[in-house]
C-alpha atoms as a PDB file:
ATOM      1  CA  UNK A   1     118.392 109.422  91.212  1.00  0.00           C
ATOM      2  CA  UNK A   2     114.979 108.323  92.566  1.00  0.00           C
ATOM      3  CA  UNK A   3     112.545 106.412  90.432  1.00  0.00           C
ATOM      4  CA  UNK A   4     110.221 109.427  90.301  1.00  0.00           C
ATOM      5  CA  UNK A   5     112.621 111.800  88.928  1.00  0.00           C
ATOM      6  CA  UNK A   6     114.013 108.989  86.374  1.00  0.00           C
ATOM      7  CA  UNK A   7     110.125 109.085  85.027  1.00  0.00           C
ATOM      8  CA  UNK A   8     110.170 112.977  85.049  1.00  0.00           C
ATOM      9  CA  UNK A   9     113.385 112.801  82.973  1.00  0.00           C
ATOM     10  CA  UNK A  10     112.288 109.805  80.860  1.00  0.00           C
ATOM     11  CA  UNK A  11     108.971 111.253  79.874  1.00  0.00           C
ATOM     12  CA  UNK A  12     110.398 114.882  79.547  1.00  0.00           C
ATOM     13  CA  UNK A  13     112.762 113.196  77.203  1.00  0.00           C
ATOM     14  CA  UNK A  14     110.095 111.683  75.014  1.00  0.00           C
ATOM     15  CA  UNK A  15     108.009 115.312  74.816  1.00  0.00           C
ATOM     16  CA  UNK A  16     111.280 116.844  73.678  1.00  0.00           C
ATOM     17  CA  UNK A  17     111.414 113.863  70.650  1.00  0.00           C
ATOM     18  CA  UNK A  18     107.919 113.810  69.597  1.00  0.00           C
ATOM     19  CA  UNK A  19     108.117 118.010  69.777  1.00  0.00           C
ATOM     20  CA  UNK A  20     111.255 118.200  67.581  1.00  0.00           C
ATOM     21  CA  UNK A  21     109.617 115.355  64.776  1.00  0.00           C
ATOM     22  CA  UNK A  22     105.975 117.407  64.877  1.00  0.00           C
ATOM     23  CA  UNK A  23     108.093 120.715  64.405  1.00  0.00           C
ATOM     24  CA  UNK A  24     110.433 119.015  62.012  1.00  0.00           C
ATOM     25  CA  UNK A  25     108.191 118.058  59.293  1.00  0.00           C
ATOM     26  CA  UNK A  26     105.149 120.471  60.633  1.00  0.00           C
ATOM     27  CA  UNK A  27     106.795 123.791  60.236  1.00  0.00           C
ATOM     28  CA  UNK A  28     110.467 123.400  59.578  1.00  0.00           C
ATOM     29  CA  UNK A  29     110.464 121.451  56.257  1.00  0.00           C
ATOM     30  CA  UNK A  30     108.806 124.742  54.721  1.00  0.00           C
ATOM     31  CA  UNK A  31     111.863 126.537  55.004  1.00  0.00           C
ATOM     32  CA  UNK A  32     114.264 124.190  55.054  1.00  0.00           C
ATOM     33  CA  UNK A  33     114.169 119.803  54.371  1.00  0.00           C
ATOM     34  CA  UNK A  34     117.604 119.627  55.724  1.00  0.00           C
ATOM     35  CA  UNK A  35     117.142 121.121  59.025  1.00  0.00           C
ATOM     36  CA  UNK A  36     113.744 119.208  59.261  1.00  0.00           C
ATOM     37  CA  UNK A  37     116.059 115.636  58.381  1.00  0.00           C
ATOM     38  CA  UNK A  38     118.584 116.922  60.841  1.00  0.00           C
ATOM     39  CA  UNK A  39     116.130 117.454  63.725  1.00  0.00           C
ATOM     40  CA  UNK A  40     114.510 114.331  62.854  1.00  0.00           C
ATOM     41  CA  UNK A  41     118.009 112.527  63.274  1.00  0.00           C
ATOM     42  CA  UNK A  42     118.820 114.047  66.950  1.00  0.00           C
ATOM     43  CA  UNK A  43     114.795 113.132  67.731  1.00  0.00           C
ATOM     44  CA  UNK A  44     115.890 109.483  66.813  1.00  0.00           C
ATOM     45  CA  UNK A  45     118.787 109.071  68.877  1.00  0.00           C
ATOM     46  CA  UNK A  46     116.713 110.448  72.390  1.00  0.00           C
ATOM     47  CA  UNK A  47     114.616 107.377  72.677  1.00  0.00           C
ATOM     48  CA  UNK A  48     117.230 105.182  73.382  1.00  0.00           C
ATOM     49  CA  UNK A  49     118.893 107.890  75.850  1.00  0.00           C
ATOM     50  CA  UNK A  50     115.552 108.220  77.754  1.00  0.00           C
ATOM     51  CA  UNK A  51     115.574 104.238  78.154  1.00  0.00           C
ATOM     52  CA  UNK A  52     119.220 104.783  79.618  1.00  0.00           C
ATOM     53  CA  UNK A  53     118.411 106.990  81.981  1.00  0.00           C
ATOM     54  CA  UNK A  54     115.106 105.333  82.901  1.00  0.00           C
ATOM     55  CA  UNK A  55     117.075 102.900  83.686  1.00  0.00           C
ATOM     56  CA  UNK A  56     120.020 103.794  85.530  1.00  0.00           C
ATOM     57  CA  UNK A  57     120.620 101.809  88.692  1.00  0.00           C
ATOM     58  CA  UNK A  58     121.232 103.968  92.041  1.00  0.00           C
ATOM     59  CA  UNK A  59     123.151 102.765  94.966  1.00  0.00           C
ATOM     60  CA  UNK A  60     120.019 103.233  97.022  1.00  0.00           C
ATOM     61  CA  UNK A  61     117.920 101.049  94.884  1.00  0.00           C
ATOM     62  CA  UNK A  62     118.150  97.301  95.681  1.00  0.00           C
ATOM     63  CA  UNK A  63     115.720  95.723  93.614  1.00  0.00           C
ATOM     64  CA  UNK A  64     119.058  93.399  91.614  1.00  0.00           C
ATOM     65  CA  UNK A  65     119.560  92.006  94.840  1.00  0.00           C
ATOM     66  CA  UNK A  66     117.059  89.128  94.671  1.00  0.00           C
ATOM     67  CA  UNK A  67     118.359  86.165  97.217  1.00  0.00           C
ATOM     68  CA  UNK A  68     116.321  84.201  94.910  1.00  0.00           C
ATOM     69  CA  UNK A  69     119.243  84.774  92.199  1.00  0.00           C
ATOM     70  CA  UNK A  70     121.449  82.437  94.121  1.00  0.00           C
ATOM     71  CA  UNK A  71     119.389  79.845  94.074  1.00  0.00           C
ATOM     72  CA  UNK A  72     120.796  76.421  92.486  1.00  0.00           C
ATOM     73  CA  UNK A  73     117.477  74.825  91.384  1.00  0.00           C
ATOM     74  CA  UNK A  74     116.036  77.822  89.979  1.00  0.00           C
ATOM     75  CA  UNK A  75     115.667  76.491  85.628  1.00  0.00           C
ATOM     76  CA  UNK A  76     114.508  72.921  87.409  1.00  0.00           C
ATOM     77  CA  UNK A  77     110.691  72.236  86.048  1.00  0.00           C
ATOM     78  CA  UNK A  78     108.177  72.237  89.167  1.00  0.00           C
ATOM     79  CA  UNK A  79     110.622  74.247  91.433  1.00  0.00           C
ATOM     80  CA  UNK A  80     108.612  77.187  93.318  1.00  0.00           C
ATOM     81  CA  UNK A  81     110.748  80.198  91.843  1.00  0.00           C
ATOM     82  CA  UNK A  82     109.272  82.049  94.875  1.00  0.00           C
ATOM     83  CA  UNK A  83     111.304  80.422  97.924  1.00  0.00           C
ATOM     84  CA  UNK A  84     114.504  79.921  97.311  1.00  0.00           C
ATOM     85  CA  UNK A  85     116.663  76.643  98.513  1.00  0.00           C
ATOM     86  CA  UNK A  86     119.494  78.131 100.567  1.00  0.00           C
ATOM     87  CA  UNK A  87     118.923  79.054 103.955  1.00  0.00           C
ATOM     88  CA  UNK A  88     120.615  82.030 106.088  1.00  0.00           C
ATOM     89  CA  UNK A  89     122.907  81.161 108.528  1.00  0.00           C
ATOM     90  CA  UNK A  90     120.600  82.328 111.422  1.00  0.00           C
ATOM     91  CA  UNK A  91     117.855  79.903 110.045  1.00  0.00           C
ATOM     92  CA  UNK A  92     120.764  77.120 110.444  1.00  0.00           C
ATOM     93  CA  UNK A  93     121.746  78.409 114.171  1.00  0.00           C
ATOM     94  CA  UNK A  94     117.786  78.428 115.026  1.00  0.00           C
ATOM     95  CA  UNK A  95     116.890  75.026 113.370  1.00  0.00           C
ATOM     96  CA  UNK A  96     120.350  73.522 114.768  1.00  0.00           C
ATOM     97  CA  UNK A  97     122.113  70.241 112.825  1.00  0.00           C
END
């Protein structure tokens, strides 16, 4: 799933919620409370859905795959998070021993 369709979803997701609570206790609870609570209760569990889904990881994305991850010094105070220590093994080949 591509990010712009995981926003489409997550935001569609968050209409439906805030739709069922403003129908829930706008024009429901006249007729009946315990519809209203129950509508209220399946509006409470979307939220967390949505954040799921928003979420998800696709094998296309590769965003987790940060070379900077593998990088021993990383928690040392004044190391530059931003270039990471190990090198590739074509920058040992070009640099040589």
């Amino acid at each position: 799933m591509q990010q712009r369709r995981r926003h489409v979803y997550y935001f569609g997701a968050m209409g439906v919620c805030i739709g069922l609570f403003v129908l829930a206790w706008g024009v429901v609870r006249f007729f009946s409370v315990g519809a209203a609570i129950g509508m209220c209760l399946v509006a409470m569990v979307i939220p967390p859905l949505a954040a799921i889904v928003a979420n998800k990881r696709d094998p296309q994305d590769d965003w987790w795959q940060d070379p900077r991850w593998d990088d021993p010094r990383w928690d040392e105070p004044g190391h530059d998070r931003d270039k990471p220590d190990h090198r590739t093994p074509d920058q040992d080949r070009r640099d040589g021993p």
